[in-house]
PDB file of N, CA and C in Angstrom:
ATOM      1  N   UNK A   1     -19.969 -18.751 -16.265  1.00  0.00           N
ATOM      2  CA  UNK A   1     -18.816 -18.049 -15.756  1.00  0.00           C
ATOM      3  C   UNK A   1     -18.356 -18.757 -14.483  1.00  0.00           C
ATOM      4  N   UNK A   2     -17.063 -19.286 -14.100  1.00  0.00           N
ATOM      5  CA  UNK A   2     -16.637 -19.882 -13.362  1.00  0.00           C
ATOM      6  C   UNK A   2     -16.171 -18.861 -12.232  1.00  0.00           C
ATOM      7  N   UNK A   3     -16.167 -18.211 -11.322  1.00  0.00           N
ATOM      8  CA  UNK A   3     -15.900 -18.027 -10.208  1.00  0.00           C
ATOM      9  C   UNK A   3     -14.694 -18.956  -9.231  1.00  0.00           C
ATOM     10  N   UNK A   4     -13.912 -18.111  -9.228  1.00  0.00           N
ATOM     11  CA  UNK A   4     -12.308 -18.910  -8.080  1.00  0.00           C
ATOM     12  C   UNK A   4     -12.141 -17.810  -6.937  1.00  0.00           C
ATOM     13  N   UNK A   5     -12.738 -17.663  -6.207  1.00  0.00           N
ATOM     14  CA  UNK A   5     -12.170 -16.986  -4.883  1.00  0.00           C
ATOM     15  C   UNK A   5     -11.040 -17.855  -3.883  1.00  0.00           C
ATOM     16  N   UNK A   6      -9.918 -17.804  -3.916  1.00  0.00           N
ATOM     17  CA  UNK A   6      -9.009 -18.878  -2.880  1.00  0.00           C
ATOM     18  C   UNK A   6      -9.617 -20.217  -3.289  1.00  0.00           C
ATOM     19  N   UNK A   7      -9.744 -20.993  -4.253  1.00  0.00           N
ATOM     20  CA  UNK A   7     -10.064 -21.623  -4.205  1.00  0.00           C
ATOM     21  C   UNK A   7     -11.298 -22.337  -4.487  1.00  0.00           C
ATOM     22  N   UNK A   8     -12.402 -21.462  -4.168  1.00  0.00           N
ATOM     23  CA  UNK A   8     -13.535 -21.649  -3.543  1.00  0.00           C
ATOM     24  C   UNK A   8     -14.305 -21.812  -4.962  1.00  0.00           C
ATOM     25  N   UNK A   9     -15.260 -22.108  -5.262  1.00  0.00           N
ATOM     26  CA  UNK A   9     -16.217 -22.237  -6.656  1.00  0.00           C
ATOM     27  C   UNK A   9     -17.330 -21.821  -6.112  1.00  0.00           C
ATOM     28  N   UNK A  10     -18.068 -21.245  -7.646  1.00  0.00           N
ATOM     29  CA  UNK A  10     -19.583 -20.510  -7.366  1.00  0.00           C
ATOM     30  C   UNK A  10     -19.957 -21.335  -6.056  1.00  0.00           C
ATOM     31  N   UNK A  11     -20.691 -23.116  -6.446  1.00  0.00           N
ATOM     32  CA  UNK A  11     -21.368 -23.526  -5.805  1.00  0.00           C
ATOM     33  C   UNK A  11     -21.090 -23.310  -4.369  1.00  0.00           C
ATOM     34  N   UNK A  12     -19.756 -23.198  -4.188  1.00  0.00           N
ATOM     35  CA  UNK A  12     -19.448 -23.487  -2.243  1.00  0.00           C
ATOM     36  C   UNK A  12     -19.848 -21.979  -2.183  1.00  0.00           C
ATOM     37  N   UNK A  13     -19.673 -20.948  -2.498  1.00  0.00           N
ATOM     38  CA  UNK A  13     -20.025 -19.626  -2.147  1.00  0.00           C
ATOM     39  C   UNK A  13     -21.148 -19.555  -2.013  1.00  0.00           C
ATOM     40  N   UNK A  14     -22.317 -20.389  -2.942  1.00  0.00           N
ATOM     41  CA  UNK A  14     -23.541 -20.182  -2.368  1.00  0.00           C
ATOM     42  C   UNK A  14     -23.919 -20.746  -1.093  1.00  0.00           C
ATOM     43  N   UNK A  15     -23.245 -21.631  -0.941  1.00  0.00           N
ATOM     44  CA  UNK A  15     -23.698 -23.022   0.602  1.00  0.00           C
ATOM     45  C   UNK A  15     -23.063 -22.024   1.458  1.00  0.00           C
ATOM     46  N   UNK A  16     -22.030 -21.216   1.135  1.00  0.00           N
ATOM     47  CA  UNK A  16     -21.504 -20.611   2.346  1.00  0.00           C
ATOM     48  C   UNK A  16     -22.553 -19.324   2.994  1.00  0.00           C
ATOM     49  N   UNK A  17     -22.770 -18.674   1.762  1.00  0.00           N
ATOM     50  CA  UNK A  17     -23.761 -17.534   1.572  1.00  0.00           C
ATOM     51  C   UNK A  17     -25.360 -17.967   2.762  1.00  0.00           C
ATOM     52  N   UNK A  18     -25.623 -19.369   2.145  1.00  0.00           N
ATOM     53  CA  UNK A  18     -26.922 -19.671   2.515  1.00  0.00           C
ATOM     54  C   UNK A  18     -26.863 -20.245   3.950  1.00  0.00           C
ATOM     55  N   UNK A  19     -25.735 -20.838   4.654  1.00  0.00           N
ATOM     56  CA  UNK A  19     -25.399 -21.009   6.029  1.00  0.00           C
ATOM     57  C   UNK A  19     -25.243 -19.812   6.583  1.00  0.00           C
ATOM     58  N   UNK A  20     -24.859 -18.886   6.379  1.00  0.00           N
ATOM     59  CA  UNK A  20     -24.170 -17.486   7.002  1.00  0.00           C
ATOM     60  C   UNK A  20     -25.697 -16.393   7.272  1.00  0.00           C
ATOM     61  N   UNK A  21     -26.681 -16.969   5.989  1.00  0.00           N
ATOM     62  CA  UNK A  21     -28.216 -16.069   6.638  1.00  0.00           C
ATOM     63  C   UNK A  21     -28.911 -17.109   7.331  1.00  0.00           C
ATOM     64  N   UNK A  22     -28.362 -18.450   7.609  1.00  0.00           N
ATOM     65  CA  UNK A  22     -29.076 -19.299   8.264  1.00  0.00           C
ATOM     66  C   UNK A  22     -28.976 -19.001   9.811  1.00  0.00           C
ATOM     67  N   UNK A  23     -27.518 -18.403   9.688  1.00  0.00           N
ATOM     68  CA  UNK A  23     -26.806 -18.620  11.458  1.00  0.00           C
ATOM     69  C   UNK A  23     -27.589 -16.965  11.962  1.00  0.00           C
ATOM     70  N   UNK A  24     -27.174 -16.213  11.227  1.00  0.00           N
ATOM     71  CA  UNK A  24     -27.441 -14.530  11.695  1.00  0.00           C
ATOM     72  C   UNK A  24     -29.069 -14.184  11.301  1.00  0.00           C
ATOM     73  N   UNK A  25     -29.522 -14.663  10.015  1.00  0.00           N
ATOM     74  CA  UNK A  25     -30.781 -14.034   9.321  1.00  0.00           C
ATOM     75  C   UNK A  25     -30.459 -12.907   8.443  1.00  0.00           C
ATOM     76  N   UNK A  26     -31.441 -12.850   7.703  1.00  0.00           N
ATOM     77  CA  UNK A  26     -31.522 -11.746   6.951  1.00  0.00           C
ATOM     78  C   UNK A  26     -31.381 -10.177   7.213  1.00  0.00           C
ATOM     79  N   UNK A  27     -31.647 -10.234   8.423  1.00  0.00           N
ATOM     80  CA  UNK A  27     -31.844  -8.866   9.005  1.00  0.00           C
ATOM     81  C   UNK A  27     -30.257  -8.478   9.491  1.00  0.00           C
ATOM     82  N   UNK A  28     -29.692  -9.344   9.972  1.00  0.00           N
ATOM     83  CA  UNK A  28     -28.509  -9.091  10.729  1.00  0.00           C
ATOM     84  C   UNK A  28     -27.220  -9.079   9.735  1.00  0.00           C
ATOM     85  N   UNK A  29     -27.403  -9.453   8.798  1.00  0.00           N
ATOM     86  CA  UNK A  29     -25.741  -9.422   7.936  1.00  0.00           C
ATOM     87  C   UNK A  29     -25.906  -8.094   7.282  1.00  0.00           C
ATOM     88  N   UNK A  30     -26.835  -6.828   7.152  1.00  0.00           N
ATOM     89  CA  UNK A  30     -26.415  -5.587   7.048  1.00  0.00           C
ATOM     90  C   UNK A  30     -25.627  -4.829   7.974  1.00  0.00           C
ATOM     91  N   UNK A  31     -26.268  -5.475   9.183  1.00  0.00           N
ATOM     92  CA  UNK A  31     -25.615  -4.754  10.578  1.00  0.00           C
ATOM     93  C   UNK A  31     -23.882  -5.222  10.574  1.00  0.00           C
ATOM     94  N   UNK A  32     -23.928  -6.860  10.561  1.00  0.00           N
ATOM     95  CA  UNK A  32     -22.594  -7.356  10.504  1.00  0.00           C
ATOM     96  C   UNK A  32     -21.581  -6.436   9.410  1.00  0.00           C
ATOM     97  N   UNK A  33     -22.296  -6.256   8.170  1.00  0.00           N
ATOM     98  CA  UNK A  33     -21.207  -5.407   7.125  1.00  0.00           C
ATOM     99  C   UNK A  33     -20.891  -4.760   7.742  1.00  0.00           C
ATOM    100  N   UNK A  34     -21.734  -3.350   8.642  1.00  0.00           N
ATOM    101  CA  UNK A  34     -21.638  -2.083   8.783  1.00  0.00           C
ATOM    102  C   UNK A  34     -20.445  -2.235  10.054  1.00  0.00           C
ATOM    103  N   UNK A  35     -20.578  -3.325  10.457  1.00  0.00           N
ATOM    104  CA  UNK A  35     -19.163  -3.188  11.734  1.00  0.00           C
ATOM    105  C   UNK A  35     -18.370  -3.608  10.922  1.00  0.00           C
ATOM    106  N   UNK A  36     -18.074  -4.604  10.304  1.00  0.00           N
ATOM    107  CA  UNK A  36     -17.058  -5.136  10.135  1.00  0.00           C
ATOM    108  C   UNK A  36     -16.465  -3.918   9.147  1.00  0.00           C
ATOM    109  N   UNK A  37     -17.022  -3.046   8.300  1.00  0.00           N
ATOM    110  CA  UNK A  37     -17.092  -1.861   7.314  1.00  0.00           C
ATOM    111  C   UNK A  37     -16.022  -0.896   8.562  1.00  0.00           C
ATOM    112  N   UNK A  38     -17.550  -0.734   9.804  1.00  0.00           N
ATOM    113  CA  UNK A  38     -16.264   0.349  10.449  1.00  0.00           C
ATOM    114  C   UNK A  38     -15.122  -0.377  11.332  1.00  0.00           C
ATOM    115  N   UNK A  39     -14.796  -1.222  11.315  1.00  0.00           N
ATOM    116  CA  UNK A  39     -13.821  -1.970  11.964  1.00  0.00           C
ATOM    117  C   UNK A  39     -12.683  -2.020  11.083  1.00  0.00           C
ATOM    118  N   UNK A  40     -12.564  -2.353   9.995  1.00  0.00           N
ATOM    119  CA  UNK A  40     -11.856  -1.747   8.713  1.00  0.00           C
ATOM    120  C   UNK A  40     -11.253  -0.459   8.822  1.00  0.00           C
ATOM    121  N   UNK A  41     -12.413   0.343   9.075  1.00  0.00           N
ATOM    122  CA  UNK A  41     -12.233   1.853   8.810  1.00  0.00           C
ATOM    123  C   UNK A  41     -11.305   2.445   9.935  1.00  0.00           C
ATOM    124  N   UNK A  42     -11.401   1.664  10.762  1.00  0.00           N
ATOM    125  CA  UNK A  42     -10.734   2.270  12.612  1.00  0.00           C
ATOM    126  C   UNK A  42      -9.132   2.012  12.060  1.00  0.00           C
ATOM    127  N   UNK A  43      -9.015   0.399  11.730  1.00  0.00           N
ATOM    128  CA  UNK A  43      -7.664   0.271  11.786  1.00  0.00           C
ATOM    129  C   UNK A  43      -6.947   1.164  10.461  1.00  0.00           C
ATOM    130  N   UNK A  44      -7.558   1.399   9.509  1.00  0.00           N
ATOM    131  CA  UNK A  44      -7.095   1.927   8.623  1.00  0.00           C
ATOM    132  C   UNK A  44      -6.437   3.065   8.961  1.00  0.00           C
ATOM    133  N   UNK A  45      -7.447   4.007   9.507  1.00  0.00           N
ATOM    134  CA  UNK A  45      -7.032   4.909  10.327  1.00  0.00           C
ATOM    135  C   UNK A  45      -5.891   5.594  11.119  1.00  0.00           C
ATOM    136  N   UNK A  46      -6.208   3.959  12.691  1.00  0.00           N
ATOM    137  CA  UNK A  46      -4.857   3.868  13.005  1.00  0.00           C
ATOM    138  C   UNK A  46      -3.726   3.820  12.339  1.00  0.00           C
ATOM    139  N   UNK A  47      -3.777   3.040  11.230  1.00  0.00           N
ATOM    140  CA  UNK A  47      -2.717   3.147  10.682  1.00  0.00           C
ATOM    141  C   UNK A  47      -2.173   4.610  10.005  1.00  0.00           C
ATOM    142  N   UNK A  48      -2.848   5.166   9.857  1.00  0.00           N
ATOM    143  CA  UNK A  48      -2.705   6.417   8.901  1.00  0.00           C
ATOM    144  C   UNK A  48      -2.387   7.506  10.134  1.00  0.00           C
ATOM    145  N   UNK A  49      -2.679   7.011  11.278  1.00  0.00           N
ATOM    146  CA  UNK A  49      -1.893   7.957  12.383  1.00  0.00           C
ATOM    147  C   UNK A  49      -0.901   7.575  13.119  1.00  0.00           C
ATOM    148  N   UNK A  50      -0.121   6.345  12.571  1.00  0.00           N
ATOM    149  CA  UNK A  50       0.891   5.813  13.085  1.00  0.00           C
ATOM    150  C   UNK A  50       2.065   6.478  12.221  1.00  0.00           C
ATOM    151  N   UNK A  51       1.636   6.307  10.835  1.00  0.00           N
ATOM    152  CA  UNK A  51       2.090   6.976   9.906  1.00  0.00           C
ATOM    153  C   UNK A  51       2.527   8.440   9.676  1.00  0.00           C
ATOM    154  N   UNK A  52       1.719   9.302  10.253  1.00  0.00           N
ATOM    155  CA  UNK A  52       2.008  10.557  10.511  1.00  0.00           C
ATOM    156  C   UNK A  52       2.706  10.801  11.219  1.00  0.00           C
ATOM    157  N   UNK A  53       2.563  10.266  12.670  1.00  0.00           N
ATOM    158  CA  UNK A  53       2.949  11.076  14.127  1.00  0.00           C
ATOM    159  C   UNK A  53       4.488  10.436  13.389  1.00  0.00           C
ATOM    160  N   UNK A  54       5.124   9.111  12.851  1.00  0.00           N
ATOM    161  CA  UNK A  54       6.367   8.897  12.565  1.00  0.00           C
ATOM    162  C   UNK A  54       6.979   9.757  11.847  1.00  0.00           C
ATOM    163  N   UNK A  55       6.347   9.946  10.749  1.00  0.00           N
ATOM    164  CA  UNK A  55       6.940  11.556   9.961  1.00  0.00           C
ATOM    165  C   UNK A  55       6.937  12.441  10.774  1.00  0.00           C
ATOM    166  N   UNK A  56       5.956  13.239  11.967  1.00  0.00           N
ATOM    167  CA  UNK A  56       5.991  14.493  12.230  1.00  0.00           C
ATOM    168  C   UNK A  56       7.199  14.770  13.562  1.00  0.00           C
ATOM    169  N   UNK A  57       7.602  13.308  13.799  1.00  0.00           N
ATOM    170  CA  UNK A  57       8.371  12.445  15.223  1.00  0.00           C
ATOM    171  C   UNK A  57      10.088  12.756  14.301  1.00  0.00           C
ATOM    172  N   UNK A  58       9.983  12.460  13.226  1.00  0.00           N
ATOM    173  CA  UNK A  58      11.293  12.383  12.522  1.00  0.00           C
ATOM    174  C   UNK A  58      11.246  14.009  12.079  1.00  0.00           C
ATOM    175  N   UNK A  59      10.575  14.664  11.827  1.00  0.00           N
ATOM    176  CA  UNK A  59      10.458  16.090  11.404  1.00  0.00           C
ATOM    177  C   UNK A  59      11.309  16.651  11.933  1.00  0.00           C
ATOM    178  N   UNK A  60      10.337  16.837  13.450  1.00  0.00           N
ATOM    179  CA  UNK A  60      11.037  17.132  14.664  1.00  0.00           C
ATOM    180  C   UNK A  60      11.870  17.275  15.207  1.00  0.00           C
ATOM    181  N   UNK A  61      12.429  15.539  14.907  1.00  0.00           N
ATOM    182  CA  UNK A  61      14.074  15.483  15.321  1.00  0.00           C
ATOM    183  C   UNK A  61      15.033  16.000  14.305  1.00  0.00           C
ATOM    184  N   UNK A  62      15.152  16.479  13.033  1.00  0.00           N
ATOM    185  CA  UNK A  62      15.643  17.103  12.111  1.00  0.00           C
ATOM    186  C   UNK A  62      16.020  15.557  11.704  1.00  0.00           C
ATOM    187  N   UNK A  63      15.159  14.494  11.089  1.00  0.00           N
ATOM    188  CA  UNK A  63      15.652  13.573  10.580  1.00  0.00           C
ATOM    189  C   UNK A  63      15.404  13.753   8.778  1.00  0.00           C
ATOM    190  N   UNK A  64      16.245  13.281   7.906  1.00  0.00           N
ATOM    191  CA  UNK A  64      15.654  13.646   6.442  1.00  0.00           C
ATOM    192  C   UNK A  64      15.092  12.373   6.446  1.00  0.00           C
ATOM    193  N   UNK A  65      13.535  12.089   6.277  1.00  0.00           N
ATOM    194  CA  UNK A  65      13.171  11.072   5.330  1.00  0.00           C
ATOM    195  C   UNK A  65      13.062  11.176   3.903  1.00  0.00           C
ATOM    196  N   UNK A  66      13.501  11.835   3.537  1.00  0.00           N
ATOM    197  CA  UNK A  66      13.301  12.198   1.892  1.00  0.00           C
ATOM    198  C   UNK A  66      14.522  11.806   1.188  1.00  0.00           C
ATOM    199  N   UNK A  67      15.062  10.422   1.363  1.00  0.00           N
ATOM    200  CA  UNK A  67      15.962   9.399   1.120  1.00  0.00           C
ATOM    201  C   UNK A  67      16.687   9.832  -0.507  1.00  0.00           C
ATOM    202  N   UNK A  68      15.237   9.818  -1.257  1.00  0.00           N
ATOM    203  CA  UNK A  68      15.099   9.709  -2.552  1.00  0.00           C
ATOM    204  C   UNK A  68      15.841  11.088  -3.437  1.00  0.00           C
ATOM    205  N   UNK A  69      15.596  12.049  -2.724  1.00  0.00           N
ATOM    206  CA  UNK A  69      16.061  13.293  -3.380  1.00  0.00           C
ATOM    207  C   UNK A  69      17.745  13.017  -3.271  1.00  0.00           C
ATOM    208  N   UNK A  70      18.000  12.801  -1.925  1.00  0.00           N
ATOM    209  CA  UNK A  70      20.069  12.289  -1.989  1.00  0.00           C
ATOM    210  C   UNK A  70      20.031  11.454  -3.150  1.00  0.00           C
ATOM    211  N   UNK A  71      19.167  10.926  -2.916  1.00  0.00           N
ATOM    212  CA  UNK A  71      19.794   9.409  -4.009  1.00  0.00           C
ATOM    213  C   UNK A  71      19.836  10.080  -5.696  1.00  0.00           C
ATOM    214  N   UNK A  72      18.961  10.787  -5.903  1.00  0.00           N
ATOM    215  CA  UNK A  72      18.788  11.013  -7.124  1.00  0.00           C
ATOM    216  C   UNK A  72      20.095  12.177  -7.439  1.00  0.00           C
ATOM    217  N   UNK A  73      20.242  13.313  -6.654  1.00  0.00           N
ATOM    218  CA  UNK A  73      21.891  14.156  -6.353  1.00  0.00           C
ATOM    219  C   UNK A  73      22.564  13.172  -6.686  1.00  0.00           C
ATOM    220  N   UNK A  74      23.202  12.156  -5.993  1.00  0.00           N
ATOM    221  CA  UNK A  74      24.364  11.624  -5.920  1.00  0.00           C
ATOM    222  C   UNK A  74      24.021  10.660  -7.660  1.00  0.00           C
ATOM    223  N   UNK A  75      23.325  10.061  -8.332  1.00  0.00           N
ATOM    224  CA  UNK A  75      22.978  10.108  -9.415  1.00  0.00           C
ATOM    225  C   UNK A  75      23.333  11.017  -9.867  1.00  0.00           C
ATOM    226  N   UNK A  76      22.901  11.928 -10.157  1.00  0.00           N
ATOM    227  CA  UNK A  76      23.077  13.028 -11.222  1.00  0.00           C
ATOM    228  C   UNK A  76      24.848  13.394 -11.166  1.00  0.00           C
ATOM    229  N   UNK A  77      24.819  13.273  -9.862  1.00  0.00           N
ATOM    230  CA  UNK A  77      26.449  13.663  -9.646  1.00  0.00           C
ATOM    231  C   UNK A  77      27.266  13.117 -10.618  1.00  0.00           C
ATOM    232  N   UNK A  78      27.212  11.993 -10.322  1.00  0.00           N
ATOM    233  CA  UNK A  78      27.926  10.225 -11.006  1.00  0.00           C
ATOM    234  C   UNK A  78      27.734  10.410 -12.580  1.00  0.00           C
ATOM    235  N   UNK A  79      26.470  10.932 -13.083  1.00  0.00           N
ATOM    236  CA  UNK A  79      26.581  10.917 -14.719  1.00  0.00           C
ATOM    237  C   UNK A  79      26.791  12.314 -14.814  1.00  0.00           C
ATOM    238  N   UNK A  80      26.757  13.212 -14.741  1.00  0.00           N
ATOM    239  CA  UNK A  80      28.088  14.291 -14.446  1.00  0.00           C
ATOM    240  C   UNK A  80      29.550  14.206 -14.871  1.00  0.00           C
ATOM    241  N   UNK A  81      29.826  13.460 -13.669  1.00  0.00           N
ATOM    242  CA  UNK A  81      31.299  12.882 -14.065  1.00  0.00           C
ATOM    243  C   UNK A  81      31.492  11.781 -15.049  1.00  0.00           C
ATOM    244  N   UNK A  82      30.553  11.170 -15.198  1.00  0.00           N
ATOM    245  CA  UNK A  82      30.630  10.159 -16.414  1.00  0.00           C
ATOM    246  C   UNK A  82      30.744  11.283 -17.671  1.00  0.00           C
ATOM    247  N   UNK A  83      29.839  11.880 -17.772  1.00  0.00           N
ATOM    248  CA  UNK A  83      29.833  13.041 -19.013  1.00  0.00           C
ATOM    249  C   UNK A  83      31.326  13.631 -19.345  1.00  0.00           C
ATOM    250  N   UNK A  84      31.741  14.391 -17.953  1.00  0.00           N
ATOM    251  CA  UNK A  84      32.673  15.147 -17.861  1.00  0.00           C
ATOM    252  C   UNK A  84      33.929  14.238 -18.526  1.00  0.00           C
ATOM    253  N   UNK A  85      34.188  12.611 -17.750  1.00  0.00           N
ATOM    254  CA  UNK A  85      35.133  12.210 -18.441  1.00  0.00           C
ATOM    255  C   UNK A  85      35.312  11.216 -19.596  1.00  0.00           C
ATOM    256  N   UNK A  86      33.684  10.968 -20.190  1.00  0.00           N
ATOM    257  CA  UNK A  86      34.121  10.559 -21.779  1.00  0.00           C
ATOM    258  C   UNK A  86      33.547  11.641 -22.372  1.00  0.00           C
ATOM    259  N   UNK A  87      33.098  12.577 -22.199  1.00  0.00           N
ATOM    260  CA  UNK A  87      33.224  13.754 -23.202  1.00  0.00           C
ATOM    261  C   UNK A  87      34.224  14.122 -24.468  1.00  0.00           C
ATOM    262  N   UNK A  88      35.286  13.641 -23.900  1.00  0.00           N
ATOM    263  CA  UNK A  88      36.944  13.984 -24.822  1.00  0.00           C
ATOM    264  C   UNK A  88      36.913  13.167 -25.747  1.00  0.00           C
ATOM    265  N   UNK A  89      36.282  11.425 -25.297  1.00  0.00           N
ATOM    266  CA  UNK A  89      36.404  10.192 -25.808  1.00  0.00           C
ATOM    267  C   UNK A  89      35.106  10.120 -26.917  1.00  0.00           C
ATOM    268  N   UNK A  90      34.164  10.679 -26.543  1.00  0.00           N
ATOM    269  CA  UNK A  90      33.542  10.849 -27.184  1.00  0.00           C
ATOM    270  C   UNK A  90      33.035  11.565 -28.521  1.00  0.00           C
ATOM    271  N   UNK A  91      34.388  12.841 -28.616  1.00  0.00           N
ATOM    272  CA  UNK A  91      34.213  13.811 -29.675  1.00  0.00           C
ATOM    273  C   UNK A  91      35.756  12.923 -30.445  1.00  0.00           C
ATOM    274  N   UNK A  92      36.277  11.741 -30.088  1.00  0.00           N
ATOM    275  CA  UNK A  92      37.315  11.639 -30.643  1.00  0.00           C
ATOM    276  C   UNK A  92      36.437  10.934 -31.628  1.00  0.00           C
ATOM    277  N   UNK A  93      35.631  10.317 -31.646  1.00  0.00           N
ATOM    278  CA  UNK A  93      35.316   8.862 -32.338  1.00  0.00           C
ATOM    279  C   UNK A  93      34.422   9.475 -33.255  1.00  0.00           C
TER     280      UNK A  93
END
């Protein structure tokens, strides 16, 4: 089974693998996951409260983010009137 990460092939993943417990050890690349795991987890986070406070910031100000519901009205509107005016054209044929 051939392995392509960016590029990369089984073999270099192992040389990389086997330098990386050379530099830290065995003991230390659980610890390394577990930060780099919650370091992940922080920004994710942040992000997910950047995300909110912007919705609850636009709430607030009586802004509509709910773009999608106009859009879909003014749709429905439009084939509406499409209906409304080949309706006639349509029972002729």
């Amino acid at each position: 089974m051939n392995v392509t990460l960016l590029f990369i092939s089984g073999p270099e993943i192992i040389v990389i693998m086997l330098i990386v417990v050379m530099l830290f050890g065995a003991d230390k690349i659980p610890e390394i996951a577990r930060g780099l795991g919650k370091g992940i987890r922080q920004v994710k986070d942040a992000t997910n409260d950047i995300k909110r406070e912007i919705k609850d910031s636009s709430e607030k100000h009586g802004l509509d983010t709910d773009v999608t519901k106009d859009i879909h009205k003014e749709i429905n509107a439009v084939k509406d009137n499409i209906d409304d005016f080949t309706g006639p054209i349509k029972r002729q044929l």
